[in-house]
N, C-alpha and C. Protein backbone atom coordinates (compact mmCIF):
# COMPACT_ATOMS: atom_id res chain seq x y z
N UNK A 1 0.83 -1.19 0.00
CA UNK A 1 0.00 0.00 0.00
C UNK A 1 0.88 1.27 0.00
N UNK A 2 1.41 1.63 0.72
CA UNK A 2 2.91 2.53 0.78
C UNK A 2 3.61 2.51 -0.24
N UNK A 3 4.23 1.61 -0.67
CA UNK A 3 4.73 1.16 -2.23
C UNK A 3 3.98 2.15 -2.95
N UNK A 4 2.82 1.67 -3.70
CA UNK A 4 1.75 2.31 -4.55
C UNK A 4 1.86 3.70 -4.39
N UNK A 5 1.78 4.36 -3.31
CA UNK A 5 1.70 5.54 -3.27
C UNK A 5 2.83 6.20 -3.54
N UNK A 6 3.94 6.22 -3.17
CA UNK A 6 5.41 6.32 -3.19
C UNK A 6 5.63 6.31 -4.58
N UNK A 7 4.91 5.32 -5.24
CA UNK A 7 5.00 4.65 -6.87
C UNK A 7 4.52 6.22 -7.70
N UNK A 8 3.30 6.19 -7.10
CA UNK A 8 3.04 7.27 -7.96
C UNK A 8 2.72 8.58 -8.01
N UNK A 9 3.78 8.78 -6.70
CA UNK A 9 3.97 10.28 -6.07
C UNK A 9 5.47 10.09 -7.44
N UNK A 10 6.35 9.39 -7.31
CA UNK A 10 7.39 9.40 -8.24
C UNK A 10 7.01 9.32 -9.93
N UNK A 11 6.04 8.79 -9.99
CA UNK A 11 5.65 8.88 -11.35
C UNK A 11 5.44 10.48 -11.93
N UNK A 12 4.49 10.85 -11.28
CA UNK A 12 3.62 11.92 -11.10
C UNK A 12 4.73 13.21 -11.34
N UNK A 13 6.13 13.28 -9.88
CA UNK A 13 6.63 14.08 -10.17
C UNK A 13 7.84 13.86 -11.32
N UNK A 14 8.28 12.63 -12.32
CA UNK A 14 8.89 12.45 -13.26
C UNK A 14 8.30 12.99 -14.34
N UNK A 15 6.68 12.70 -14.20
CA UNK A 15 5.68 13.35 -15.72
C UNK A 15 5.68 14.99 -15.39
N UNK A 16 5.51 15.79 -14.55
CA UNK A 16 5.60 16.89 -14.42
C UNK A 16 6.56 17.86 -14.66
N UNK A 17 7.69 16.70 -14.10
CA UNK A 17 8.85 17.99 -14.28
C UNK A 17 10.44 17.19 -14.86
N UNK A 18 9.93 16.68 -16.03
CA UNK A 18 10.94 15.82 -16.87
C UNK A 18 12.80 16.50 -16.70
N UNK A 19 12.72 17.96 -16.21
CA UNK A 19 13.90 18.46 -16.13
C UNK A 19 14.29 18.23 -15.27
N UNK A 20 13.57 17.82 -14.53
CA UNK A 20 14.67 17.01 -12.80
C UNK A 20 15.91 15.66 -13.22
N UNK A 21 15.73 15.23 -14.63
CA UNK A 21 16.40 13.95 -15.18
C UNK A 21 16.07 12.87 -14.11
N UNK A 22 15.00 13.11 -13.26
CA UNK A 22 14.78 11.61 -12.26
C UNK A 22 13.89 10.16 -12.94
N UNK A 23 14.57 9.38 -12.49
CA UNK A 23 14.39 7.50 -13.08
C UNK A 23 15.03 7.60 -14.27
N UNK A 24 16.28 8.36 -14.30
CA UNK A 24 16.81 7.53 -15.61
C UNK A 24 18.22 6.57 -15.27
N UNK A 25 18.05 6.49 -14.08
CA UNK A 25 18.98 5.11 -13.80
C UNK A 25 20.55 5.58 -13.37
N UNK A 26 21.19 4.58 -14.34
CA UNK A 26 22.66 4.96 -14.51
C UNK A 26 22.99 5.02 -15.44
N UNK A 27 22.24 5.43 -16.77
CA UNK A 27 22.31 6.03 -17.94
C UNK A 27 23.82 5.38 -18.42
N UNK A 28 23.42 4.06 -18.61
CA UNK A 28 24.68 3.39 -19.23
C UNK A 28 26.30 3.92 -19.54
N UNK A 29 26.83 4.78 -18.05
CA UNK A 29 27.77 5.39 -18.69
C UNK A 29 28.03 6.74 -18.90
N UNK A 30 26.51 7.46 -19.45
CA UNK A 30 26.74 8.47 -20.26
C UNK A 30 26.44 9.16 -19.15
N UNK A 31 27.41 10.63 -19.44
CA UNK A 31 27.17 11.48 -18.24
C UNK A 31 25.74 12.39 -18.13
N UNK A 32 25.41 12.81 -17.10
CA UNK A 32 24.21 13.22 -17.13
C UNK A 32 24.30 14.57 -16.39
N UNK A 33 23.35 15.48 -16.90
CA UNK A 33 23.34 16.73 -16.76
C UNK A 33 22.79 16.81 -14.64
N UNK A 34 23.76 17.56 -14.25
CA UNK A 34 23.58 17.93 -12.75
C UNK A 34 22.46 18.65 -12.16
N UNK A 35 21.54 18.68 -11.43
CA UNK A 35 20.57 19.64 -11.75
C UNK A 35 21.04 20.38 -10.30
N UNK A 36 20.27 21.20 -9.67
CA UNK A 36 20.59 22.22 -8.32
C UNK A 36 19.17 21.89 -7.33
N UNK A 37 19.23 22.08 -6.41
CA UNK A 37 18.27 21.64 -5.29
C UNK A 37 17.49 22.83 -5.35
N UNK A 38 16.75 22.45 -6.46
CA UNK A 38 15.36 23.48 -6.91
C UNK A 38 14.40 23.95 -6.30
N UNK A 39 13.43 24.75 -6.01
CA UNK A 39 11.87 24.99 -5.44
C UNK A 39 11.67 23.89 -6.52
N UNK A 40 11.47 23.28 -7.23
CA UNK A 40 10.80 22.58 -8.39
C UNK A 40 10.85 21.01 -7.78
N UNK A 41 12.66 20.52 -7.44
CA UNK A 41 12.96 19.72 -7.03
C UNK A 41 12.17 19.32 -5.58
N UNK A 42 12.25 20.73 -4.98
CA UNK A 42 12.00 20.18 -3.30
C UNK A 42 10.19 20.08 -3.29
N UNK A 43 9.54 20.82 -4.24
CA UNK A 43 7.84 20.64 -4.21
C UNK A 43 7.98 19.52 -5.26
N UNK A 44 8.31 18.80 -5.45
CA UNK A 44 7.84 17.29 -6.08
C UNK A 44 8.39 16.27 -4.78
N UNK A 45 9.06 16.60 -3.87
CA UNK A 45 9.17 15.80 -2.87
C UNK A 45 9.39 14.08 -3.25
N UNK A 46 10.60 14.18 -4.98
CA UNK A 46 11.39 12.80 -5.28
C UNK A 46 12.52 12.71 -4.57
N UNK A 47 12.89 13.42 -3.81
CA UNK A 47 14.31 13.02 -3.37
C UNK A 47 13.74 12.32 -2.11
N UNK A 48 12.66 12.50 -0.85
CA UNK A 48 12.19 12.11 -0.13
C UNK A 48 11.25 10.19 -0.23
N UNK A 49 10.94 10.57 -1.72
CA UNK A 49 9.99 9.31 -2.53
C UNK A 49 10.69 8.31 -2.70
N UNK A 50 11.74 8.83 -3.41
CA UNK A 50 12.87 7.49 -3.36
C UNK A 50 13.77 7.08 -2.12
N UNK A 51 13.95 8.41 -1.88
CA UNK A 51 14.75 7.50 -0.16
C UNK A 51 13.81 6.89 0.72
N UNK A 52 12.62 6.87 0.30
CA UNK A 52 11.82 5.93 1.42
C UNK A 52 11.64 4.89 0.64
N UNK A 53 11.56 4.77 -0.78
CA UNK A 53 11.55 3.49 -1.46
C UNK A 53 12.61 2.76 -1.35
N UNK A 54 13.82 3.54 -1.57
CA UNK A 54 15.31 2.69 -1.39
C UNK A 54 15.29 2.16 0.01
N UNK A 55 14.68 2.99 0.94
CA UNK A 55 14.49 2.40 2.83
C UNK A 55 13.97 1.16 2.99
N UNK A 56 12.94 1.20 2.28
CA UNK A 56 11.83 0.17 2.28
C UNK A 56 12.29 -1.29 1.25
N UNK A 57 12.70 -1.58 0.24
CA UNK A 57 13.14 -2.03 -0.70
C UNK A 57 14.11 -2.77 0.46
N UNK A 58 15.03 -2.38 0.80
CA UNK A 58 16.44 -1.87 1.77
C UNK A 58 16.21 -3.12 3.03
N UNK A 59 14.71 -2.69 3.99
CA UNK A 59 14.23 -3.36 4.93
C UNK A 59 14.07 -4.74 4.75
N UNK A 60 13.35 -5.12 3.18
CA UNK A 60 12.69 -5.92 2.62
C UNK A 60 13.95 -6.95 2.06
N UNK A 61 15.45 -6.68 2.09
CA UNK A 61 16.29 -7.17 1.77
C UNK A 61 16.18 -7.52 0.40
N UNK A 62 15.67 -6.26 -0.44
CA UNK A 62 15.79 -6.04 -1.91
C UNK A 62 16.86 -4.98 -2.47
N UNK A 63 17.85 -5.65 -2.04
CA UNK A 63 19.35 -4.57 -2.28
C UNK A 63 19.17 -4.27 -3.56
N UNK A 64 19.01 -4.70 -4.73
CA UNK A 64 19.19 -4.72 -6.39
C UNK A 64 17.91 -3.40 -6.61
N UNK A 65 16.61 -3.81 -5.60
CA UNK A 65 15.76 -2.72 -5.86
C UNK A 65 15.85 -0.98 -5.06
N UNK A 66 16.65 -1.34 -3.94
CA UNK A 66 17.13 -0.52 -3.29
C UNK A 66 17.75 0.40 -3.97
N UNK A 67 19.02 0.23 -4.77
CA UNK A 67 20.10 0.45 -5.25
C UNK A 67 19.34 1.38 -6.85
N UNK A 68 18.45 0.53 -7.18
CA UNK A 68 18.00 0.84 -8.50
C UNK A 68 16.87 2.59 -8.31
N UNK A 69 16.37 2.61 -6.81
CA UNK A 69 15.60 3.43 -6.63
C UNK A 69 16.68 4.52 -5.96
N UNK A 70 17.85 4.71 -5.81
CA UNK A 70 18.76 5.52 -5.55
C UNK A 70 19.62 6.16 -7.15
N UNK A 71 19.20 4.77 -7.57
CA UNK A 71 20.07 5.51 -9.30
C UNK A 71 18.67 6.12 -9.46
N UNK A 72 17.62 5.99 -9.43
CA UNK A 72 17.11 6.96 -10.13
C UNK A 72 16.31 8.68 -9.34
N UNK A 73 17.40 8.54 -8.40
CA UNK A 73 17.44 10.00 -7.68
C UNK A 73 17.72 10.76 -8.74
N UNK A 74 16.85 11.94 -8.95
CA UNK A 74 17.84 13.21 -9.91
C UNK A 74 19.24 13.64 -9.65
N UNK A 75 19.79 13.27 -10.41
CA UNK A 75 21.33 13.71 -10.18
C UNK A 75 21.65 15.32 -9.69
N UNK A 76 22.54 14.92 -8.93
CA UNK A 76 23.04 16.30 -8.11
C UNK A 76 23.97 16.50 -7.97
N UNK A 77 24.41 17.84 -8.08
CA UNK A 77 26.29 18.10 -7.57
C UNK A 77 26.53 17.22 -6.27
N UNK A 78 27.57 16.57 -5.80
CA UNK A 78 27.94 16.10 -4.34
C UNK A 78 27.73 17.14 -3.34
N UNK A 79 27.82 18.31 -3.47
CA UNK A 79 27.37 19.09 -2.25
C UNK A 79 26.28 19.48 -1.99
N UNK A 80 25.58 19.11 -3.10
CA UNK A 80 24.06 19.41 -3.05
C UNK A 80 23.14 18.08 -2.37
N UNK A 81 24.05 16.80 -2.49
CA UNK A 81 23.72 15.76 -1.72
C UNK A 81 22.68 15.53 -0.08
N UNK A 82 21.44 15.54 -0.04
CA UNK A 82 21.32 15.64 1.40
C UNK A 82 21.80 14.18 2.51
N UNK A 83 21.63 14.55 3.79
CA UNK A 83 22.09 13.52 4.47
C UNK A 83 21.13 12.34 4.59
N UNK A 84 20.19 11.94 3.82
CA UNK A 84 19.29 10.81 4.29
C UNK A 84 20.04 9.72 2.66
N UNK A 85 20.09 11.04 1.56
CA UNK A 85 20.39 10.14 0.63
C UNK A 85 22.08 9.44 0.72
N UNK A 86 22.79 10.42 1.09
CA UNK A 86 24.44 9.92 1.55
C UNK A 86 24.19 8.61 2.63
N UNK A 87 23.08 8.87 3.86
CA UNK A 87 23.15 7.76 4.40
C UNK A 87 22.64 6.50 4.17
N UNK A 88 21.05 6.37 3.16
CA UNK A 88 20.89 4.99 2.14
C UNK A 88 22.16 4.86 1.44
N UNK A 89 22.89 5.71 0.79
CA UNK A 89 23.83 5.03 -0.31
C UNK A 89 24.90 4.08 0.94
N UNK A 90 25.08 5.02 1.58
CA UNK A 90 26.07 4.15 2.64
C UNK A 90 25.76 2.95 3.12
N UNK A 91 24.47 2.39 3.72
CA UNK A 91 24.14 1.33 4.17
C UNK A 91 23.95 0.05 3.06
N UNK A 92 23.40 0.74 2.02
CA UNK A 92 23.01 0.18 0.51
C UNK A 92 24.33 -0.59 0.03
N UNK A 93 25.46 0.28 0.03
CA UNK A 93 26.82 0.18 -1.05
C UNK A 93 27.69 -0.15 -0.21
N UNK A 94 27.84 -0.65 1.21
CA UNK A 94 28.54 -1.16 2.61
C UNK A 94 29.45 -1.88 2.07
N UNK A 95 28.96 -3.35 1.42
CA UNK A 95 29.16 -4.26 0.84
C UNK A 95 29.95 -4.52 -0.10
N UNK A 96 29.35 -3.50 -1.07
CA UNK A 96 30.20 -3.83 -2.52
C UNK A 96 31.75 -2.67 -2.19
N UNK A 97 31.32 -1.23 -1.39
CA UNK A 97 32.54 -0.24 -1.28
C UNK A 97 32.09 0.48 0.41
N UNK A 98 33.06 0.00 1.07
CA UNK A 98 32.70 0.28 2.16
C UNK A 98 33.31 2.25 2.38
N UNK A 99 34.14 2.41 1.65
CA UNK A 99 34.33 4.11 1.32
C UNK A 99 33.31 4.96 1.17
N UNK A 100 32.23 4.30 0.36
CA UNK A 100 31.72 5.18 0.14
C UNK A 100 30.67 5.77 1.12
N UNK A 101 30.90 4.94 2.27
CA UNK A 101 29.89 5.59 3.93
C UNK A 101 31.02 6.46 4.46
N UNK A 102 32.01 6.64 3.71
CA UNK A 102 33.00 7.62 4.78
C UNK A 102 33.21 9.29 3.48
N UNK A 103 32.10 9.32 2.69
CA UNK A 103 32.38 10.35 1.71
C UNK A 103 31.64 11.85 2.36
């Protein structure tokens, strides 16, 4: 039930505001345009949507779905990074790079 909603609070704000570049993954490689921690960004409330999906996913010991709902955070400069998303990536990526909880 949570899922669903989460689902399509993220849908919703991907169809609205396509310039956030959010759910396009890890864009095989190709670099992707940085965006800035917008009024646009923060009233679609995806950076919050996915860190509770990656949480939840996370709980559920769906690392692959976890991981997949963090790539498709809108990309951001590293300082523009907030601390809930630095701390899923950390718990998420422990495993494969334990550095990257000390960034």
């Amino acid at each position: 039930a949570a899922t669903k909603v989460i689902k399509d609070l993220i849908k919703r704000g991907i169809d609205e505001h396509p310039e956030l570049s959010a759910g396009g993954g890890d864009n095989n490689g190709m670099e992707t345009k940085r965006i800035n921690n917008s009024f646009a960004l923060q009233e679609t409330h995806l950076v919050e949507a996915f860190n509770l999906m990656a949480a939840i996913e996370f709980d559920k010991s769906n690392l692959e779905d976890a991981k997949k709902a963090l790539r498709d955070l809108p990309p951001r400069k590293e300082e523009e990074i907030d601390p809930v998303t630095l701390h899923n990536e950390a718990l998420i990526r422990m495993d494969e790079d334990a550095t990257v909880g000390f960034r």
